[in-house]
PDB file of N, CA and C in Angstrom:
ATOM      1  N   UNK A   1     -20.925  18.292   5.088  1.00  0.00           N
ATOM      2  CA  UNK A   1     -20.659  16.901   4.757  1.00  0.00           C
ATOM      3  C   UNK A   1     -19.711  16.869   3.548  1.00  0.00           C
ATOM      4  N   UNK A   2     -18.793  16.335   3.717  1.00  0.00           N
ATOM      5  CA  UNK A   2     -18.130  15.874   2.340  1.00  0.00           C
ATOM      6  C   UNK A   2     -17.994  14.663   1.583  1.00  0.00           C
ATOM      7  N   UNK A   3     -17.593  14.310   0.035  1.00  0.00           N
ATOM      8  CA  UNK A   3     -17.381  13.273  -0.468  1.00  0.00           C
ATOM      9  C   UNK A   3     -15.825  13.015  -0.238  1.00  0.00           C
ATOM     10  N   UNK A   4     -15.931  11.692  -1.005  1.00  0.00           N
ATOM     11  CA  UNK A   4     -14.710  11.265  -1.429  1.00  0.00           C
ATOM     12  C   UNK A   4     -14.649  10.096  -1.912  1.00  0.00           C
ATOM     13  N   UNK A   5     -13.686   9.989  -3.123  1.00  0.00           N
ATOM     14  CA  UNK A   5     -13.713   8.571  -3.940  1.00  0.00           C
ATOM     15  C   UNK A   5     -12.613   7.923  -4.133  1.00  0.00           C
ATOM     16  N   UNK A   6     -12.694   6.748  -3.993  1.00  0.00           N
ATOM     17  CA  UNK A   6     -11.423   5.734  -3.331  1.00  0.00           C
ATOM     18  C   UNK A   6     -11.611   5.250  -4.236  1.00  0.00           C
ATOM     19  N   UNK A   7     -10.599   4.090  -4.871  1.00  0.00           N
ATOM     20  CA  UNK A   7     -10.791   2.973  -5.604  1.00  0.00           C
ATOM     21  C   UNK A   7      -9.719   2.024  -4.731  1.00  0.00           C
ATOM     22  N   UNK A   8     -10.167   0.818  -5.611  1.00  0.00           N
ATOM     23  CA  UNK A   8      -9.999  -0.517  -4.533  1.00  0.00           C
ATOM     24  C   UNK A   8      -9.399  -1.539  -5.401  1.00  0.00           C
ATOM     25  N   UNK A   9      -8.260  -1.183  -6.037  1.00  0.00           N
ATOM     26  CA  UNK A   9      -7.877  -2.180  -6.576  1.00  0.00           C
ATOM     27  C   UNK A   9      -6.853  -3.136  -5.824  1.00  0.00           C
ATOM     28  N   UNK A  10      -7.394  -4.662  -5.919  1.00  0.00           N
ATOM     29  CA  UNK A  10      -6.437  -5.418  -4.883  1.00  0.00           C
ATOM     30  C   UNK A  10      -6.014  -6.793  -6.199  1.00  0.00           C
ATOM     31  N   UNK A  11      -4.938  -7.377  -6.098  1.00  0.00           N
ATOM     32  CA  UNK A  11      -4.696  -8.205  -7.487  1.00  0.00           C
ATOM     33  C   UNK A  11      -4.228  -9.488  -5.940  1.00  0.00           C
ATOM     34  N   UNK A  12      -5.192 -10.167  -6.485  1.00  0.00           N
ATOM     35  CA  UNK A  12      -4.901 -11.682  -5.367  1.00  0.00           C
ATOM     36  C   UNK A  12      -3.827 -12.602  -5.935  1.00  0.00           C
ATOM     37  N   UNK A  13      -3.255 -13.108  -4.978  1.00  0.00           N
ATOM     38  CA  UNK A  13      -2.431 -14.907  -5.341  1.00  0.00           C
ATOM     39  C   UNK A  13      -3.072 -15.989  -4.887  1.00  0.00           C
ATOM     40  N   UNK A  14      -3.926 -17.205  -5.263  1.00  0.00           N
ATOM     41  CA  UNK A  14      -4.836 -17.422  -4.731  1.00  0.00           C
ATOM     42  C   UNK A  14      -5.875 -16.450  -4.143  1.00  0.00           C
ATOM     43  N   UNK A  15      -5.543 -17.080  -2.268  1.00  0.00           N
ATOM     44  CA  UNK A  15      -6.848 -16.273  -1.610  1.00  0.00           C
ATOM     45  C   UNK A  15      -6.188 -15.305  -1.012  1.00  0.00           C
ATOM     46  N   UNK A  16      -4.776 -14.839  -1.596  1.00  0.00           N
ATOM     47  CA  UNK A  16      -4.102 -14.102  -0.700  1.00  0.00           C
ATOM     48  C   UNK A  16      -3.926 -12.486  -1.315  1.00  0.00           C
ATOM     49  N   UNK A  17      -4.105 -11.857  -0.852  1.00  0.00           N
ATOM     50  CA  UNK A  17      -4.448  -9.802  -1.556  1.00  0.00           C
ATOM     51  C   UNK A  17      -2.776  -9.827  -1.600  1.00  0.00           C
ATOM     52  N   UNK A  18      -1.760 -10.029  -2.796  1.00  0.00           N
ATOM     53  CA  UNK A  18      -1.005  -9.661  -3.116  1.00  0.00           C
ATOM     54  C   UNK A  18      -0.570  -7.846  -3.050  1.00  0.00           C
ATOM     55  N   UNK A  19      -1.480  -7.703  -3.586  1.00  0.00           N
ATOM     56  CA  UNK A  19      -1.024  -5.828  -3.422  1.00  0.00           C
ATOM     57  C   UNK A  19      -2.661  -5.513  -3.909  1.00  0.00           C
ATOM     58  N   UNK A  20      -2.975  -4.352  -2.790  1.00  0.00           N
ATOM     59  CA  UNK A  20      -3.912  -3.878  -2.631  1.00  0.00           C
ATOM     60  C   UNK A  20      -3.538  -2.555  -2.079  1.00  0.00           C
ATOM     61  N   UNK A  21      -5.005  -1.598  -1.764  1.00  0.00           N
ATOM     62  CA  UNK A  21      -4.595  -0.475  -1.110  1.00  0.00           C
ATOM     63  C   UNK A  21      -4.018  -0.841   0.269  1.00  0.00           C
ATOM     64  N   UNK A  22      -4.045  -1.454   1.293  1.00  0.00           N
ATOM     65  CA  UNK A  22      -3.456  -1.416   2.693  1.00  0.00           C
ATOM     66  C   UNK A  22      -2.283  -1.792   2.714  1.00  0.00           C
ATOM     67  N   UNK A  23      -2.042  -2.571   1.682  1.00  0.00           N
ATOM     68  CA  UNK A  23      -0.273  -2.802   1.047  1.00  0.00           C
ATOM     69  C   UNK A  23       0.226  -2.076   0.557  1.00  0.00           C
ATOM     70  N   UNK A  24      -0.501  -1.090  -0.201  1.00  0.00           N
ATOM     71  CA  UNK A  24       0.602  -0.002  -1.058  1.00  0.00           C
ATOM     72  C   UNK A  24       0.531   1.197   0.006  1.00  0.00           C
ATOM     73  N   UNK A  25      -0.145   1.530   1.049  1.00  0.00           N
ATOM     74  CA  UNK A  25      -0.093   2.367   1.964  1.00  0.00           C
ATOM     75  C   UNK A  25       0.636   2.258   2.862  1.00  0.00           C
ATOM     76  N   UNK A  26       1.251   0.894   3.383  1.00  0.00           N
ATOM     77  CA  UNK A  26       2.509   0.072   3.954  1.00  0.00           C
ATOM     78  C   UNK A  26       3.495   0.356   3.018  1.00  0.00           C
ATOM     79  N   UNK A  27       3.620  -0.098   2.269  1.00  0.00           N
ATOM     80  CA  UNK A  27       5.289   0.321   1.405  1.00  0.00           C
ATOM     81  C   UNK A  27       4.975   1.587   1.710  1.00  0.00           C
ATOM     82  N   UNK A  28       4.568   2.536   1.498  1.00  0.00           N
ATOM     83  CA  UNK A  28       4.468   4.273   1.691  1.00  0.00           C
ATOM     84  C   UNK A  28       5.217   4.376   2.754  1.00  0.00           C
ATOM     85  N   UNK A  29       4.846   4.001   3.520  1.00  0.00           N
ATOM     86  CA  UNK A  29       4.981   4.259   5.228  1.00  0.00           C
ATOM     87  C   UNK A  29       6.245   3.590   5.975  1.00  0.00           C
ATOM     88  N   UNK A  30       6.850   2.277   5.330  1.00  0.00           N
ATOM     89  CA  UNK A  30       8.200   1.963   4.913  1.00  0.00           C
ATOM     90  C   UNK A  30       8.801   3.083   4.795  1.00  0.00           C
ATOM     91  N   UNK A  31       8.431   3.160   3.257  1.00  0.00           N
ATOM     92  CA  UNK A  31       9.599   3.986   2.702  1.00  0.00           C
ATOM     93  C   UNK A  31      10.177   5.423   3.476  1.00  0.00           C
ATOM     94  N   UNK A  32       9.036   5.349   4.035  1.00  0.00           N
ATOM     95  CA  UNK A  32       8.948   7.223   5.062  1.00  0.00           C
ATOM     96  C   UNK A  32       9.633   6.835   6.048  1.00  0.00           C
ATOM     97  N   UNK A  33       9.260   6.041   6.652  1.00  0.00           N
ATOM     98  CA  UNK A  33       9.323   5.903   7.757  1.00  0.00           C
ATOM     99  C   UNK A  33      11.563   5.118   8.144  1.00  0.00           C
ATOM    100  N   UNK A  34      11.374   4.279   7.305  1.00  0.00           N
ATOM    101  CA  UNK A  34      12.511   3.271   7.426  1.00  0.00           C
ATOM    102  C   UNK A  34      12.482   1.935   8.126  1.00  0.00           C
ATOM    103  N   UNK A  35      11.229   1.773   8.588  1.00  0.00           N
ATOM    104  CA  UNK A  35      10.883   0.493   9.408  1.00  0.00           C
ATOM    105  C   UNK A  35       9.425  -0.098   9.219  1.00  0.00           C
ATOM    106  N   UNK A  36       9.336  -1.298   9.708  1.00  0.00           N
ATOM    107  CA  UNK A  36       8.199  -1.806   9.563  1.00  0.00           C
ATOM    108  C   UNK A  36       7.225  -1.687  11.075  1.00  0.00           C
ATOM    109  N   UNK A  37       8.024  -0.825  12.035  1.00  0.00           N
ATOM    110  CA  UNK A  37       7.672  -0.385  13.703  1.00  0.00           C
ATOM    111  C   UNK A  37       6.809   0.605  13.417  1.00  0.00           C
ATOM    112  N   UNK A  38       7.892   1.202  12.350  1.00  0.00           N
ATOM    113  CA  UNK A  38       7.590   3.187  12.497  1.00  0.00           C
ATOM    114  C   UNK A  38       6.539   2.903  11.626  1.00  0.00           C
ATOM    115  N   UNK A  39       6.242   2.664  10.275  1.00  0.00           N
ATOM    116  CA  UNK A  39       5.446   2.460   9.563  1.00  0.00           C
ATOM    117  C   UNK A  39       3.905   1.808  10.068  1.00  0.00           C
ATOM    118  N   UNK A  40       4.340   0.889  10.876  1.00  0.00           N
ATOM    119  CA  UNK A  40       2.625   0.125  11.632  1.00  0.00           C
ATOM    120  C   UNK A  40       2.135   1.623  12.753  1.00  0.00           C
ATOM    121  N   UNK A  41       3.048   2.278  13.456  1.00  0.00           N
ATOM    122  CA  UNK A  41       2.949   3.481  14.101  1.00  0.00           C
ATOM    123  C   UNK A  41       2.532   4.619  13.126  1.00  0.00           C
ATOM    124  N   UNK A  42       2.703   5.164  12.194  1.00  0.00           N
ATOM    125  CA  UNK A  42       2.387   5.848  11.376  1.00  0.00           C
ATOM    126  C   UNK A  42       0.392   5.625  11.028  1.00  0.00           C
ATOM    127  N   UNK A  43       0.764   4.001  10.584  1.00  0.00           N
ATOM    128  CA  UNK A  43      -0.982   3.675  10.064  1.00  0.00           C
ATOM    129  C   UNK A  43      -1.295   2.990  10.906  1.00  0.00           C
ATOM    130  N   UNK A  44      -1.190   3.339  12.358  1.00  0.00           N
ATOM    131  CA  UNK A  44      -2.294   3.028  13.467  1.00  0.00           C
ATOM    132  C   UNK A  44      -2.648   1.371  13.688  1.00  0.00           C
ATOM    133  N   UNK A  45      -1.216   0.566  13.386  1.00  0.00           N
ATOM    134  CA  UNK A  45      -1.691  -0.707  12.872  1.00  0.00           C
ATOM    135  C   UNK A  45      -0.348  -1.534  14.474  1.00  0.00           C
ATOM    136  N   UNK A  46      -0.952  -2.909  14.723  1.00  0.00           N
ATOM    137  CA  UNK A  46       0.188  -3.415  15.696  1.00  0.00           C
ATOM    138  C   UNK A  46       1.405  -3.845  14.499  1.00  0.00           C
ATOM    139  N   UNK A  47       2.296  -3.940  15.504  1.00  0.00           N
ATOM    140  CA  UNK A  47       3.523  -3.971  14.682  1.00  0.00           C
ATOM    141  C   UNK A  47       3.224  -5.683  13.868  1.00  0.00           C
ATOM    142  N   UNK A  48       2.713  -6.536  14.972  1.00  0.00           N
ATOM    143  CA  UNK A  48       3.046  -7.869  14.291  1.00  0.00           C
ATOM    144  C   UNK A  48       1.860  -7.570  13.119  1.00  0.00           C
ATOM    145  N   UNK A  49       0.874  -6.965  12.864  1.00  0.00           N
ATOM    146  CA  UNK A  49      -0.284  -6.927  11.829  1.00  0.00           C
ATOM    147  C   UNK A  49       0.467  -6.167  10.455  1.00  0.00           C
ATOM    148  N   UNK A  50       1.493  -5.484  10.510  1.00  0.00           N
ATOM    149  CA  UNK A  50       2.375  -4.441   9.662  1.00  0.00           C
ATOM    150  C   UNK A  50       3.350  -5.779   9.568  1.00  0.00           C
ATOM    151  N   UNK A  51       3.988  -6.457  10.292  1.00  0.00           N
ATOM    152  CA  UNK A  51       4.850  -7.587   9.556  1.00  0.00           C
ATOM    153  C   UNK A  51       4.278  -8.858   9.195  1.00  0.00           C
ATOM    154  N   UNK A  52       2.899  -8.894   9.523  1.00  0.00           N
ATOM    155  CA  UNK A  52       2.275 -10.330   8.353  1.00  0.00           C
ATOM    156  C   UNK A  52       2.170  -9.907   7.077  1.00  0.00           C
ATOM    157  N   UNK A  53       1.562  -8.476   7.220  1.00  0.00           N
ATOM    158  CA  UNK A  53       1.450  -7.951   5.386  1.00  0.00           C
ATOM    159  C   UNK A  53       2.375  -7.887   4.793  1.00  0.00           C
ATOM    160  N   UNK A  54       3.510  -7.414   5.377  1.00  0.00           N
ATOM    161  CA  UNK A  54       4.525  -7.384   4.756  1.00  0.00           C
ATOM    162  C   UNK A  54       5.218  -8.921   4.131  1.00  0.00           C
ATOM    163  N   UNK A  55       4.927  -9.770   4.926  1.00  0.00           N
ATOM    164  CA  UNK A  55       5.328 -11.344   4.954  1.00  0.00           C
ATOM    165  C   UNK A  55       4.658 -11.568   3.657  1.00  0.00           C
ATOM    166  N   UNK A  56       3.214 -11.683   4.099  1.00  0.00           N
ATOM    167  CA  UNK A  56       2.271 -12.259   2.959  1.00  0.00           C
ATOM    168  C   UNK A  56       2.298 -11.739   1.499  1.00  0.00           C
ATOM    169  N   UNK A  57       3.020 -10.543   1.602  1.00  0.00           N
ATOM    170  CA  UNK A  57       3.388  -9.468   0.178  1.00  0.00           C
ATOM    171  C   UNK A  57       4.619 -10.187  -0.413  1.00  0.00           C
ATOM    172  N   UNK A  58       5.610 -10.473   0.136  1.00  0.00           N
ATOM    173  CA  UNK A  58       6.852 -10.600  -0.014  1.00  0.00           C
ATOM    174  C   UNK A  58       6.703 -11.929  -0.763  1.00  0.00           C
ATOM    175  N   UNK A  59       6.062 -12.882  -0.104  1.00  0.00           N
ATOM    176  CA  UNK A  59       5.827 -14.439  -0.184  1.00  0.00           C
ATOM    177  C   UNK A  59       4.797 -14.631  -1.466  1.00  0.00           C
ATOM    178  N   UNK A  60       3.864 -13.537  -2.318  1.00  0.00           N
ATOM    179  CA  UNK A  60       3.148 -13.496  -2.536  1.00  0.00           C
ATOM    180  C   UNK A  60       4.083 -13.179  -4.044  1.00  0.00           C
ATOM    181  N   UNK A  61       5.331 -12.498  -3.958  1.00  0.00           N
ATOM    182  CA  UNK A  61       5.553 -12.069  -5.206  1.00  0.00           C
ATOM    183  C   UNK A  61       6.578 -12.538  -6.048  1.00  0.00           C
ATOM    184  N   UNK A  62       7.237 -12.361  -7.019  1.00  0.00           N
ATOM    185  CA  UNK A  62       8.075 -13.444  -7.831  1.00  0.00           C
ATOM    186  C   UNK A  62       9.600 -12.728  -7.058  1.00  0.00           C
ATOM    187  N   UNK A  63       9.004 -11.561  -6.497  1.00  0.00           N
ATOM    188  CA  UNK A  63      10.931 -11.094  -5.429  1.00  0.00           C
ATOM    189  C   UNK A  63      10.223 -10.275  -4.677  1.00  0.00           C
ATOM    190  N   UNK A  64      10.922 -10.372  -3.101  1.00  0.00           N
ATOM    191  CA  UNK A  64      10.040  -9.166  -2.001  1.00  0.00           C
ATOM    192  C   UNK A  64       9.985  -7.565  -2.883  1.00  0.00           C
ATOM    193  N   UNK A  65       9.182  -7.478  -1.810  1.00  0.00           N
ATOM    194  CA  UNK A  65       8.709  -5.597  -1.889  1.00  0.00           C
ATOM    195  C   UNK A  65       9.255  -5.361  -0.971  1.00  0.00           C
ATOM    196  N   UNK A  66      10.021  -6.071   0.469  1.00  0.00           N
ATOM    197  CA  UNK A  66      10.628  -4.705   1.240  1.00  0.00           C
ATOM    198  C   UNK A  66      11.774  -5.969   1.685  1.00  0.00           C
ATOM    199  N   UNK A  67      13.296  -5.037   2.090  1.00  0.00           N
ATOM    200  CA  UNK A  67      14.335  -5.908   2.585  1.00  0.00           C
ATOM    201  C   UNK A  67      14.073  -5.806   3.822  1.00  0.00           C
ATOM    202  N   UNK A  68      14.650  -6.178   4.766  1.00  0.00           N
ATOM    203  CA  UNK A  68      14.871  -5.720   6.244  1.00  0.00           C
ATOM    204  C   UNK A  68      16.370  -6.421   6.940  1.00  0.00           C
ATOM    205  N   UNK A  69      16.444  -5.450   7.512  1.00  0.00           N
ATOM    206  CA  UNK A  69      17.845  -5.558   8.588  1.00  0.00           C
ATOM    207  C   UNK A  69      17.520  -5.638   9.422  1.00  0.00           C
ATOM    208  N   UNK A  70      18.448  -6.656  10.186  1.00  0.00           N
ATOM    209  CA  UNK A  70      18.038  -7.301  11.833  1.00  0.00           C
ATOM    210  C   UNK A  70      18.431  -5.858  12.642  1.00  0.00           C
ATOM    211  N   UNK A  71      18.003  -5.787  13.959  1.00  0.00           N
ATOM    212  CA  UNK A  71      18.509  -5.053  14.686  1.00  0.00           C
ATOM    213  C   UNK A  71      19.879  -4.930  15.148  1.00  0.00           C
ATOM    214  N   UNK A  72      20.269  -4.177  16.057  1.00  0.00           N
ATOM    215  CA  UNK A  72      21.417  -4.707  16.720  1.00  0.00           C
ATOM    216  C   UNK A  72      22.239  -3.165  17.149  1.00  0.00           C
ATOM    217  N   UNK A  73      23.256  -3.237  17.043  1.00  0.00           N
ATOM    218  CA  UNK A  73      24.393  -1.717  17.444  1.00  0.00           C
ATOM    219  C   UNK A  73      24.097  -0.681  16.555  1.00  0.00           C
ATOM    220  N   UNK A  74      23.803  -1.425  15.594  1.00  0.00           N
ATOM    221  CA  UNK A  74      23.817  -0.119  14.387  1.00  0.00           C
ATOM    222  C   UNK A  74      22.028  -0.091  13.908  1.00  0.00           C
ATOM    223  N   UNK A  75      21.451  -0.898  14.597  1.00  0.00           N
ATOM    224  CA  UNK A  75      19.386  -0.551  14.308  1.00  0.00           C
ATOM    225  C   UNK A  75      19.618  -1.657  13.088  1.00  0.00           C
ATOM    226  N   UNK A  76      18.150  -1.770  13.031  1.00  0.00           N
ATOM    227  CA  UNK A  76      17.514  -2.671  12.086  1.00  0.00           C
ATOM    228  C   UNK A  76      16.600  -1.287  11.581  1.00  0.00           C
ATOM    229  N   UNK A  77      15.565  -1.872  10.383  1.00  0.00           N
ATOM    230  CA  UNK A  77      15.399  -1.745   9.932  1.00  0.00           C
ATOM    231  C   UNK A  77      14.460  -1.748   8.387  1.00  0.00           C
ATOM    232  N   UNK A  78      13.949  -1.183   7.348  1.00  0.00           N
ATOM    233  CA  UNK A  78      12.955  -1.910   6.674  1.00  0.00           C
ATOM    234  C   UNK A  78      13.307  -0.972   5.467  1.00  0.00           C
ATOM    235  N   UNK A  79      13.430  -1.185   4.475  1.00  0.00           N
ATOM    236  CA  UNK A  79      13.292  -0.198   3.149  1.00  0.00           C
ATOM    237  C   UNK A  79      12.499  -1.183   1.839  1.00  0.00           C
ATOM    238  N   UNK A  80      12.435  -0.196   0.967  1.00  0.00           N
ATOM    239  CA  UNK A  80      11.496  -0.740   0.060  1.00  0.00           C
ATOM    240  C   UNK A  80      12.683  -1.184  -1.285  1.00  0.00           C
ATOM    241  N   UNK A  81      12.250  -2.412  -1.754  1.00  0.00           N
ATOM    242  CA  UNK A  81      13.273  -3.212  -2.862  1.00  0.00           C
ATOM    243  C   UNK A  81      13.070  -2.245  -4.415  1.00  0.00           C
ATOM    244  N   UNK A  82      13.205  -2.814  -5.397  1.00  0.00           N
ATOM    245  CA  UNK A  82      13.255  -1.389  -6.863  1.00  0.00           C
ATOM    246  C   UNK A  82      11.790  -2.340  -6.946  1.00  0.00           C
ATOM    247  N   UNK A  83      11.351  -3.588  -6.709  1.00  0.00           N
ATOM    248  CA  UNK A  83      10.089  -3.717  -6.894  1.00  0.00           C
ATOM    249  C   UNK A  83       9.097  -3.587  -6.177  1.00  0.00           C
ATOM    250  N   UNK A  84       9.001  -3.646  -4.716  1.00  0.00           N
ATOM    251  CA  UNK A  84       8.222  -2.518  -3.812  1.00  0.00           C
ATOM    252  C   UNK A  84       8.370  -1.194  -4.804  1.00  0.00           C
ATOM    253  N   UNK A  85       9.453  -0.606  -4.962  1.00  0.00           N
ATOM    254  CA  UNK A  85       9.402   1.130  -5.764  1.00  0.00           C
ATOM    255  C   UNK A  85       7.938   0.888  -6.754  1.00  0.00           C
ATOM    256  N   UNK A  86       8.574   0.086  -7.609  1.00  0.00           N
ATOM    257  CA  UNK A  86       7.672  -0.243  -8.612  1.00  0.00           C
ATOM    258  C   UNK A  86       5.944  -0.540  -8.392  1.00  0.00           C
ATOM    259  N   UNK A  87       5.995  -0.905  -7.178  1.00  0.00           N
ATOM    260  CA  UNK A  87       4.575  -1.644  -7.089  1.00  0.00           C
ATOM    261  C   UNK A  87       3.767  -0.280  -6.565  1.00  0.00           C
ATOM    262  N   UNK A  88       4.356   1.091  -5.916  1.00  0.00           N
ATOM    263  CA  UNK A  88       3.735   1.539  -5.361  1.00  0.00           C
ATOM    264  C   UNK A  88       3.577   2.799  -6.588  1.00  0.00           C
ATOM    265  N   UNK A  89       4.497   2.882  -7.497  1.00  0.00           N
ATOM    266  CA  UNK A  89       4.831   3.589  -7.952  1.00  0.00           C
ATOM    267  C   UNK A  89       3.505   3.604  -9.475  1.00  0.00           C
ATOM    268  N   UNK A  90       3.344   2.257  -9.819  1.00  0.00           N
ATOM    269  CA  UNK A  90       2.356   1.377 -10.899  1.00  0.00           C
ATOM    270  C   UNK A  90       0.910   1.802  -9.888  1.00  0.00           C
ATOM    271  N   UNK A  91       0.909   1.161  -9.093  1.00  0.00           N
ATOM    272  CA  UNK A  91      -0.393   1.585  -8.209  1.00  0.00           C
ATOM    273  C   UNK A  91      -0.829   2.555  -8.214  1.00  0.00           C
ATOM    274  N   UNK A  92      -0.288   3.520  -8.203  1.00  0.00           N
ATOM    275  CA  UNK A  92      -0.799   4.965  -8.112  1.00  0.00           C
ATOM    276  C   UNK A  92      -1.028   5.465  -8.942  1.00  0.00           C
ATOM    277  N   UNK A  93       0.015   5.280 -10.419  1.00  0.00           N
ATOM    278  CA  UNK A  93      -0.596   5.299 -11.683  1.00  0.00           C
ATOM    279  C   UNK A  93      -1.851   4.866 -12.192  1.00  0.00           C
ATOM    280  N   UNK A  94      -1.724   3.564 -11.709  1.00  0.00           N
ATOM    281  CA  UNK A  94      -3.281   2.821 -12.258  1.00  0.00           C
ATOM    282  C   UNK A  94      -4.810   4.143 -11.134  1.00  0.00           C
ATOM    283  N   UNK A  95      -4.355   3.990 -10.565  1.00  0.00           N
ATOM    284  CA  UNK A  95      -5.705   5.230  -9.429  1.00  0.00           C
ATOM    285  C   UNK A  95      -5.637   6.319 -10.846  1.00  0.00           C
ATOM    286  N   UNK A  96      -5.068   7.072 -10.401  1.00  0.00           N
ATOM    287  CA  UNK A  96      -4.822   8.064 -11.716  1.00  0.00           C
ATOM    288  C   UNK A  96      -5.344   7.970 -12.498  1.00  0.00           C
ATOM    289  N   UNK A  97      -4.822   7.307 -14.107  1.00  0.00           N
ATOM    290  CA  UNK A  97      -5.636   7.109 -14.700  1.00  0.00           C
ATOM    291  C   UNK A  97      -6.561   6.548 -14.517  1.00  0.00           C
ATOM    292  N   UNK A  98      -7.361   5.666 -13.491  1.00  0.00           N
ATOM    293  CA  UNK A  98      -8.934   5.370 -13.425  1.00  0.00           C
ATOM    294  C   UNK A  98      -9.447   6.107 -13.388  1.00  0.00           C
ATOM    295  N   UNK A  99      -8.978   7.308 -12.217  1.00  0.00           N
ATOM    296  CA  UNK A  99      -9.633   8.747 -12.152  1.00  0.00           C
ATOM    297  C   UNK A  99      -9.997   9.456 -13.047  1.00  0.00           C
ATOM    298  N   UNK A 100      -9.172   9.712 -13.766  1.00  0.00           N
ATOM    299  CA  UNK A 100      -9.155  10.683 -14.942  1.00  0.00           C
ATOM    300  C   UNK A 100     -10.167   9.981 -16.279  1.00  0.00           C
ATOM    301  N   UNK A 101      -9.888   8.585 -16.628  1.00  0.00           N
ATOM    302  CA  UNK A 101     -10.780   7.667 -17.031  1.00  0.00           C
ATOM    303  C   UNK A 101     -12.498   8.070 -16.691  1.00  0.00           C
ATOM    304  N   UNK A 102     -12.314   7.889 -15.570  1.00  0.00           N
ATOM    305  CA  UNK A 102     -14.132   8.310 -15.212  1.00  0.00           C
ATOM    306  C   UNK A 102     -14.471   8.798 -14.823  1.00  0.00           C
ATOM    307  N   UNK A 103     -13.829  10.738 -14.640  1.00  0.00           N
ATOM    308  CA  UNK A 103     -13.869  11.422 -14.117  1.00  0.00           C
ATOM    309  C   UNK A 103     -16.000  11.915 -14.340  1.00  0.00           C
ATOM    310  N   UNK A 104     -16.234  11.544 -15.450  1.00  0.00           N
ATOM    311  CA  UNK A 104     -17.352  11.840 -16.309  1.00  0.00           C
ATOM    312  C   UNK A 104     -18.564  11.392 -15.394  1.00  0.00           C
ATOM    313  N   UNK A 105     -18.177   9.856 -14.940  1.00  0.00           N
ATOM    314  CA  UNK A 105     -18.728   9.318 -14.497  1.00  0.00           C
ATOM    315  C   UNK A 105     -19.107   9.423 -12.975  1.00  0.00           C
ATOM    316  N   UNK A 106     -17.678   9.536 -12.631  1.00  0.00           N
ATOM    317  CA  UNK A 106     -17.671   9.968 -11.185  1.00  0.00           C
ATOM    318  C   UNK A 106     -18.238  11.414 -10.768  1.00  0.00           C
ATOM    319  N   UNK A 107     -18.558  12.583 -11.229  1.00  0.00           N
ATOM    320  CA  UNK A 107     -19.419  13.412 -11.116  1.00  0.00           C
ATOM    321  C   UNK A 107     -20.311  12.905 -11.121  1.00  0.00           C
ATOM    322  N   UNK A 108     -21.413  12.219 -12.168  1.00  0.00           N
ATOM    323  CA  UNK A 108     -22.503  11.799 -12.328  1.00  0.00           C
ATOM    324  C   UNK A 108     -22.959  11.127 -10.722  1.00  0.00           C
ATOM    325  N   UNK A 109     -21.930  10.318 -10.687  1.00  0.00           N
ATOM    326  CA  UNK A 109     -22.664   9.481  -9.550  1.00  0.00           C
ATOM    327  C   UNK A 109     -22.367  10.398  -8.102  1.00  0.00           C
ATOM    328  N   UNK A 110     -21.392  10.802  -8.216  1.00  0.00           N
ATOM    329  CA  UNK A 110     -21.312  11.928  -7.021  1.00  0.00           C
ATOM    330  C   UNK A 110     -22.699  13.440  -6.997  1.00  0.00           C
ATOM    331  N   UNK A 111     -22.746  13.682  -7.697  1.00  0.00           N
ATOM    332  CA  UNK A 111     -24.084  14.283  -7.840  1.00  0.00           C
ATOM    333  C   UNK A 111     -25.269  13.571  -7.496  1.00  0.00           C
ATOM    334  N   UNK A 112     -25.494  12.539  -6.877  1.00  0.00           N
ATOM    335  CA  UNK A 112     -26.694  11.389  -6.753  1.00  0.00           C
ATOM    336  C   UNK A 112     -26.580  11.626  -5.045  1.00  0.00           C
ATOM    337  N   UNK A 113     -25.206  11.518  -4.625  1.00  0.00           N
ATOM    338  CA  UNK A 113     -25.161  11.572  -2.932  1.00  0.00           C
ATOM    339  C   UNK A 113     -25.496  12.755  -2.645  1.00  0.00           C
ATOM    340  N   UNK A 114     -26.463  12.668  -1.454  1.00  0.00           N
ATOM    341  CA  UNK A 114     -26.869  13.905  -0.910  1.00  0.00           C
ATOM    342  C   UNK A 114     -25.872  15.064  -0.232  1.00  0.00           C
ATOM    343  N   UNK A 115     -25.769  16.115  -0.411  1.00  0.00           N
ATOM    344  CA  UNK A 115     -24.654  17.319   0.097  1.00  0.00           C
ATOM    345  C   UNK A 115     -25.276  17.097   2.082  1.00  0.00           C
TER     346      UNK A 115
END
């Protein structure tokens, strides 16, 4: 059996999850990927469920997190803006140091779950 410890930080606009983990795992998968197709294909997600988040992110922030190009002769397309960079880039920082923050702690309580 194994552990594992996630954290869950999600920062709302209203009732809406501005950036959370399933959003910053989307810009990831953007950025890898180059699309918002390849990216919903990547995290096992339908394409239109990978372009509401992306919608609701974009709409959610003071400038999008991802551009996109229409299709056409030369492909469409999805990349991440310098504030998508930023958001995923801050996110991961903040995990990090939480980690390291309560690393103390997080043994403690990981020692409580049964092996």
């Amino acid at each position: 059996m194994s552990q594992r410890v996630q954290f869950r930080l999600r920062i709302y606009r209203d009732d809406v999850v501005a950036i959370g983990p399933g959003k910053v795992a989307l810009l990831e998968a953007i950025a890898e990927t180059g699309s918002i197709s390849g990216a919903a294909r990547q995290l096992e997600m339908s394409y239109r469920r990978a372009w509401v988040l992306v919608d609701e992110m974009n709409q959610s922030l003071a400038s999008p997190a991802v551009a996109t190009a229409a299709g056409g002769a030369h492909g469409g397309g999805a990349s991440l803006t310098p504030t998508g960079q930023e958001i995923v880039l801050r996110y991961r920082a903040i995990e990090n140091t939480a980690r390291l923050a309560a690393a103390a702690e997080i043994a403690a309580l990981t020692r409580l779950v049964a092996a």
